[in-house]
N, C-alpha and C. Protein backbone atom coordinates (compact mmCIF):
# COMPACT_ATOMS: atom_id res chain seq x y z
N UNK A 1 -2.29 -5.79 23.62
CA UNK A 1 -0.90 -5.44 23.82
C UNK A 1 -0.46 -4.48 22.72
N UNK A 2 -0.19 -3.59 23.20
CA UNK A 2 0.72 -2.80 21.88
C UNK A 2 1.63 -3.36 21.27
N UNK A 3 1.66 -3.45 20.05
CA UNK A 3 2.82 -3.62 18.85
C UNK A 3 4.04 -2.94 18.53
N UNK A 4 3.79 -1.70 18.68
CA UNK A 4 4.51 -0.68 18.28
C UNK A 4 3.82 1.02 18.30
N UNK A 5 4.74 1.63 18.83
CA UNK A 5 4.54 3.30 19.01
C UNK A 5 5.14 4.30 17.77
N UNK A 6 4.48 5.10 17.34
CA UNK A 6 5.48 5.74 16.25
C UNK A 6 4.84 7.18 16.32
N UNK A 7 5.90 8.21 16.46
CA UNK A 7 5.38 9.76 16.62
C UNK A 7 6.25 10.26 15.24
N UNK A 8 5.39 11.21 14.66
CA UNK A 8 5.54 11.72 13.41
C UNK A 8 5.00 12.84 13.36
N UNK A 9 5.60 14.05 12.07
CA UNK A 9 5.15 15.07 11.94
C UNK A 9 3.82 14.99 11.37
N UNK A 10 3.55 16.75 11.14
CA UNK A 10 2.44 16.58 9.92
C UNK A 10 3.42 16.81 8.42
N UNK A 11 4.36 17.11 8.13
CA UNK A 11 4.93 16.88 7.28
C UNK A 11 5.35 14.92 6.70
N UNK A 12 5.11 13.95 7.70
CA UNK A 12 5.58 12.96 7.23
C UNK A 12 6.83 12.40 7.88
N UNK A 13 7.76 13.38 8.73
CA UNK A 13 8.98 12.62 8.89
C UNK A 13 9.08 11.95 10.39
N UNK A 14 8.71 11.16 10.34
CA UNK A 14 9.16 9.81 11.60
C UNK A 14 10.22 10.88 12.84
N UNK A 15 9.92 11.21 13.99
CA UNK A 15 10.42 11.60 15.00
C UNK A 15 10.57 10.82 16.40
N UNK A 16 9.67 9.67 16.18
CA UNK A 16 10.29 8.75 17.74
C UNK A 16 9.73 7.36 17.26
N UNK A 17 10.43 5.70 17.51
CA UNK A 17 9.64 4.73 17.12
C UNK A 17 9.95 3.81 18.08
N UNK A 18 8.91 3.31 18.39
CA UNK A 18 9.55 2.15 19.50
C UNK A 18 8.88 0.58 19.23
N UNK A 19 9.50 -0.62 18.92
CA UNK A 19 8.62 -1.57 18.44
C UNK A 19 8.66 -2.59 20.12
N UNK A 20 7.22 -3.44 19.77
CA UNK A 20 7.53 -4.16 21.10
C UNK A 20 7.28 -5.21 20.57
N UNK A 21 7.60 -5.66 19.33
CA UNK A 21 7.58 -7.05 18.83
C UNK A 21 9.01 -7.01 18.14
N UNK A 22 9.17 -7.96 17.89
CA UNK A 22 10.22 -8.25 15.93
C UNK A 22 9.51 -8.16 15.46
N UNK A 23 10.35 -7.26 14.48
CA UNK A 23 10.14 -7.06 12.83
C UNK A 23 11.72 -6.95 12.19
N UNK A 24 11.41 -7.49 10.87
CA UNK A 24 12.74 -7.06 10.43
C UNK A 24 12.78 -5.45 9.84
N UNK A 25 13.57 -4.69 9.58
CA UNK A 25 13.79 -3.70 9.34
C UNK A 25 13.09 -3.29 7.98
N UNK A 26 13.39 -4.26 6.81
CA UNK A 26 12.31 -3.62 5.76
C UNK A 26 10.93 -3.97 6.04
N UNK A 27 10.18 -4.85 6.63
CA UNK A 27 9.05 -4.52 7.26
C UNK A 27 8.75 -3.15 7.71
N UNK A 28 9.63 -3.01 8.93
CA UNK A 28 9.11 -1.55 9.62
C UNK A 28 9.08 -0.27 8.79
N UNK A 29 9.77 -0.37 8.31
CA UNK A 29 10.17 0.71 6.77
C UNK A 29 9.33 0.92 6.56
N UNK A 30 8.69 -0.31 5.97
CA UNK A 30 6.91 -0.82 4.79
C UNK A 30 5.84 -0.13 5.91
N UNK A 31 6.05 -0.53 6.82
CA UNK A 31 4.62 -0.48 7.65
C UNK A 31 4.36 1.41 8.57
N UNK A 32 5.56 1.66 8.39
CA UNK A 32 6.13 3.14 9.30
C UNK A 32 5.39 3.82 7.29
N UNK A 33 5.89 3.49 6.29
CA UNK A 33 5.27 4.36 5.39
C UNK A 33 4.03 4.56 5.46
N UNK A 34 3.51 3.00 5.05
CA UNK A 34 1.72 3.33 4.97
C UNK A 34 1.25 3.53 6.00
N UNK A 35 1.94 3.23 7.39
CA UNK A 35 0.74 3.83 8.37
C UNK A 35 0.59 5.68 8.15
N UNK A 36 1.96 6.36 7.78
CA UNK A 36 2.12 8.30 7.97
C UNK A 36 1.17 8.54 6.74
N UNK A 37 1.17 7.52 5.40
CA UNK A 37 0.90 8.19 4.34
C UNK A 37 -1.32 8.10 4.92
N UNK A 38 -1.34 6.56 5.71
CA UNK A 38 -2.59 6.38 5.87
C UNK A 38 -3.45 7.81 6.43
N UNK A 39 -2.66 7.74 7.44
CA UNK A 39 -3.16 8.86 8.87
C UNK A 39 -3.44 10.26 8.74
N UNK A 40 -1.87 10.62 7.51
CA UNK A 40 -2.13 12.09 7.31
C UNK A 40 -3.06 12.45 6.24
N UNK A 41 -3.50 11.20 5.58
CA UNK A 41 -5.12 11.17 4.02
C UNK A 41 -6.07 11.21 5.21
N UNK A 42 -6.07 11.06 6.42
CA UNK A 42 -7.14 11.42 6.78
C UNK A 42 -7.77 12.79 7.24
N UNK A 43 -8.98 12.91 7.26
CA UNK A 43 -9.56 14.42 7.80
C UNK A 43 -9.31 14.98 8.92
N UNK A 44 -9.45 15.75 9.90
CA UNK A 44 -9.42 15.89 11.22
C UNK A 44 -10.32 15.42 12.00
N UNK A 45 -11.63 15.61 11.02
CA UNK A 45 -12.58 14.82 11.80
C UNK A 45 -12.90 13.60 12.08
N UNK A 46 -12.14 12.62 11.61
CA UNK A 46 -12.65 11.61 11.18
C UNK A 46 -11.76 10.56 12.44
N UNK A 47 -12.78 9.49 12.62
CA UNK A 47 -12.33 8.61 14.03
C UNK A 47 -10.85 8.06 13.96
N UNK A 48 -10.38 8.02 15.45
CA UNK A 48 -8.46 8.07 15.66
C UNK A 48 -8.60 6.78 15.48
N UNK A 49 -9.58 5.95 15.37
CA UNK A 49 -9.07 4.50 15.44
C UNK A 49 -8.96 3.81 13.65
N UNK A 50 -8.08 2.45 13.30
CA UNK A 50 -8.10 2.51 12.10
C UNK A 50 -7.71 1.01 12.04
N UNK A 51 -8.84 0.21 11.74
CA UNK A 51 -8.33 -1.61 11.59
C UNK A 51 -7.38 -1.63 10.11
N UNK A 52 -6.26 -1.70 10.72
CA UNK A 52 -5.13 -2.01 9.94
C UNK A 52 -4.46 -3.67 9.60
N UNK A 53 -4.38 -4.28 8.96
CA UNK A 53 -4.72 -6.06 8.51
C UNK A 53 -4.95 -6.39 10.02
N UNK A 54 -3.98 -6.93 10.44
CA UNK A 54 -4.57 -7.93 12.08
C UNK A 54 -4.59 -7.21 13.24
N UNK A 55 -4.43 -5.72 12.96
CA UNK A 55 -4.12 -4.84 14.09
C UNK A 55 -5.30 -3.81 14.01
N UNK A 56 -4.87 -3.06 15.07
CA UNK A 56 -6.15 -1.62 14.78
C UNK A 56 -5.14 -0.42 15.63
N UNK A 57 -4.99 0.05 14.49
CA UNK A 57 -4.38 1.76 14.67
C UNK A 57 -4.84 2.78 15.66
N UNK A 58 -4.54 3.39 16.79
CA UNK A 58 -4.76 4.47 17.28
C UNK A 58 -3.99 5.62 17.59
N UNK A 59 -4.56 6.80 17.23
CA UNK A 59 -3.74 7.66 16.63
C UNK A 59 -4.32 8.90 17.38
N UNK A 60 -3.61 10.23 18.12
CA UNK A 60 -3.78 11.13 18.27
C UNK A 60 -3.32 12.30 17.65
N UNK A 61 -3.38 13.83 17.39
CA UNK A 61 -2.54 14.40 16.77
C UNK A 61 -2.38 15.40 18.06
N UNK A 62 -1.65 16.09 18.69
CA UNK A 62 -1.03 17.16 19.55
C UNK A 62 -0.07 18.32 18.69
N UNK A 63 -0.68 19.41 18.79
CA UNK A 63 0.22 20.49 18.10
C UNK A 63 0.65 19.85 16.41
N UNK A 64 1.64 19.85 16.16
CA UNK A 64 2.16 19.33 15.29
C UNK A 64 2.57 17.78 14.79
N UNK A 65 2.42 17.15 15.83
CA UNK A 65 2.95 15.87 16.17
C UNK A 65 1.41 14.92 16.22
N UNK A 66 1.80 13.34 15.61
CA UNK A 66 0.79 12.83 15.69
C UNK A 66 1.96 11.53 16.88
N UNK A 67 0.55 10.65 17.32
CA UNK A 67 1.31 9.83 18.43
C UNK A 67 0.14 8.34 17.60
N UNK A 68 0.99 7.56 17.48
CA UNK A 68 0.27 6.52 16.65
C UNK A 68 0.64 5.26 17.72
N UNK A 69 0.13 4.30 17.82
CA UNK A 69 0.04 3.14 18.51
C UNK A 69 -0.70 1.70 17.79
N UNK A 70 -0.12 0.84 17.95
CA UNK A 70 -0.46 -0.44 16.93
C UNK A 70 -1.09 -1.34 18.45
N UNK A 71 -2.10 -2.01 18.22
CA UNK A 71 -2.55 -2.56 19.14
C UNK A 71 -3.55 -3.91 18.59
N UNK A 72 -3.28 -5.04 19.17
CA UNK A 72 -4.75 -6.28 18.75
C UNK A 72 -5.58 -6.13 18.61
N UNK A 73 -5.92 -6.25 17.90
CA UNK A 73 -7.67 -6.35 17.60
C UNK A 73 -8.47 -6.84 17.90
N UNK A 74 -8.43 -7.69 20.02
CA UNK A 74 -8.93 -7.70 20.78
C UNK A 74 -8.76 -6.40 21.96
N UNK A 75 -7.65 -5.21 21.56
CA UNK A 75 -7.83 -4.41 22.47
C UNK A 75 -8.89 -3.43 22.65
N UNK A 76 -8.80 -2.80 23.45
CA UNK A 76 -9.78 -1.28 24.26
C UNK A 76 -8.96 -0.34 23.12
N UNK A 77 -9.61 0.22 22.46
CA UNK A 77 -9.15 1.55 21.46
C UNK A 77 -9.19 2.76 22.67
N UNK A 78 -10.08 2.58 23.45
CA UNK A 78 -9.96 3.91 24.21
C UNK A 78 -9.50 3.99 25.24
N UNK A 79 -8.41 2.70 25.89
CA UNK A 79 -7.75 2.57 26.65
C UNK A 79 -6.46 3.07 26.40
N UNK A 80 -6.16 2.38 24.88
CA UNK A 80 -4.88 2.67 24.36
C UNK A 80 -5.12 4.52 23.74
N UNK A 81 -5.98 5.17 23.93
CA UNK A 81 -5.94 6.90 23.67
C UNK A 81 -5.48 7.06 25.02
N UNK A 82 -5.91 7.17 26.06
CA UNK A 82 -5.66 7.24 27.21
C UNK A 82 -4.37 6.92 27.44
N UNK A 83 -3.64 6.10 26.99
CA UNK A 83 -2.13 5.77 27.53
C UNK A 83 -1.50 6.64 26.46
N UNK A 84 -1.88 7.18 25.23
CA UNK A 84 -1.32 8.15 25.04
C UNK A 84 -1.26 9.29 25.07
N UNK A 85 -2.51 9.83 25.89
CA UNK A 85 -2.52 10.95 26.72
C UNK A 85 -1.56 11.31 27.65
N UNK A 86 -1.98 10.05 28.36
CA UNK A 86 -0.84 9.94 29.73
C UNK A 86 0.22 10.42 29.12
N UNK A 87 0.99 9.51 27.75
CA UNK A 87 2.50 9.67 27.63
C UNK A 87 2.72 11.47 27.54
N UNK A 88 2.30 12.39 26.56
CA UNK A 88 1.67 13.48 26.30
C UNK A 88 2.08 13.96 27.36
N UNK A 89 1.20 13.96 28.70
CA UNK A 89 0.95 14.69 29.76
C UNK A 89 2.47 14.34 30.00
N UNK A 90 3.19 13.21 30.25
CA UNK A 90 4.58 12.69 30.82
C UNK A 90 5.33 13.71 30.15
N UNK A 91 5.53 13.75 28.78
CA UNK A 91 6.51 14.54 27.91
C UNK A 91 6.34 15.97 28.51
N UNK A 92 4.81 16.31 28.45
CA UNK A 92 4.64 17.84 28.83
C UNK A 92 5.30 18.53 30.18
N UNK A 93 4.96 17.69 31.22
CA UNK A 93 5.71 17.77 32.63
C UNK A 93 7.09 17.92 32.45
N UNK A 94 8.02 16.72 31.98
CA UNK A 94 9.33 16.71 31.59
C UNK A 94 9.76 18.07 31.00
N UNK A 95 9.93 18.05 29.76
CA UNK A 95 10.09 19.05 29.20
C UNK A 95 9.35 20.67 29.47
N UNK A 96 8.60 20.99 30.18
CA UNK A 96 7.65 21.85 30.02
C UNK A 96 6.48 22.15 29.62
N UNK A 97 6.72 22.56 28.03
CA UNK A 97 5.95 22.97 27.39
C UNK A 97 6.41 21.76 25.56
N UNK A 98 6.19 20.61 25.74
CA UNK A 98 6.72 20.21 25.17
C UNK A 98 6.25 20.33 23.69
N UNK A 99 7.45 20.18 22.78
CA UNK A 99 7.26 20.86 21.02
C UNK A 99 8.24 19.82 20.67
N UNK A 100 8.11 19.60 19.07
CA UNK A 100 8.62 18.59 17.94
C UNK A 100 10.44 18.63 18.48
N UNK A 101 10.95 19.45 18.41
CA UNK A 101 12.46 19.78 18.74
C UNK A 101 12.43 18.86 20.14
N UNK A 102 11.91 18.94 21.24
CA UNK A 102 12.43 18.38 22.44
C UNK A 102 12.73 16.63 22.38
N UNK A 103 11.45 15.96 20.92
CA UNK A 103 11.82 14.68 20.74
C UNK A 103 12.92 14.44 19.95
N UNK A 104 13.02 15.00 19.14
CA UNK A 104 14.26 14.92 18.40
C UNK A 104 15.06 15.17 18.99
């Protein structure tokens, strides 16, 4: 089950978040930091998936924008890329040609 969705620049600044659990607010704070500071120390090359304490991170980057997803650590990692493809493809249709400005 997904945990939580969070789209961010490559600069760092948080542009869409959606949680599907509780958390309290300085949690998400805590956890929205180290996941941008985690993701953007990484290389380009290096695998979208990322066991984060009881969870496992999956992460795409599109243009400028990364699309991050929190998921169990009994899930499909490459199920949950795929649903954020899909979303991707959804935004792209909607909007057009979709860019950082249309989420904001």
């Amino acid at each position: 089950m997904i945990q939580f969705m969070l789209l961010f620049s490559r600069q760092g600044k948080l542009r869409l978040q959606k949680w599907f659990d509780a958390y309290q607010d300085k949690s998400k704070k805590k956890i929205t930091r180290e996941l941008i500071s985690t993701i953007l120390a990484r290389k380009p090359k290096m695998c979208s998936f990322i066991e984060w304490k009881d969870l496992k991170i999956v992460y795409k980057r599109y243009a400028s924008l990364y699309f991050c997803a929190a998921i169990d650590s009994t899930d499909n990692e490459l199920i949950t890329l795929e649903i954020i493809h899909r979303y991707v493809e959804l935004l792209d249709k909607y909007f057009g040609s979709v860019c950082e400005l249309d989420i904001i």
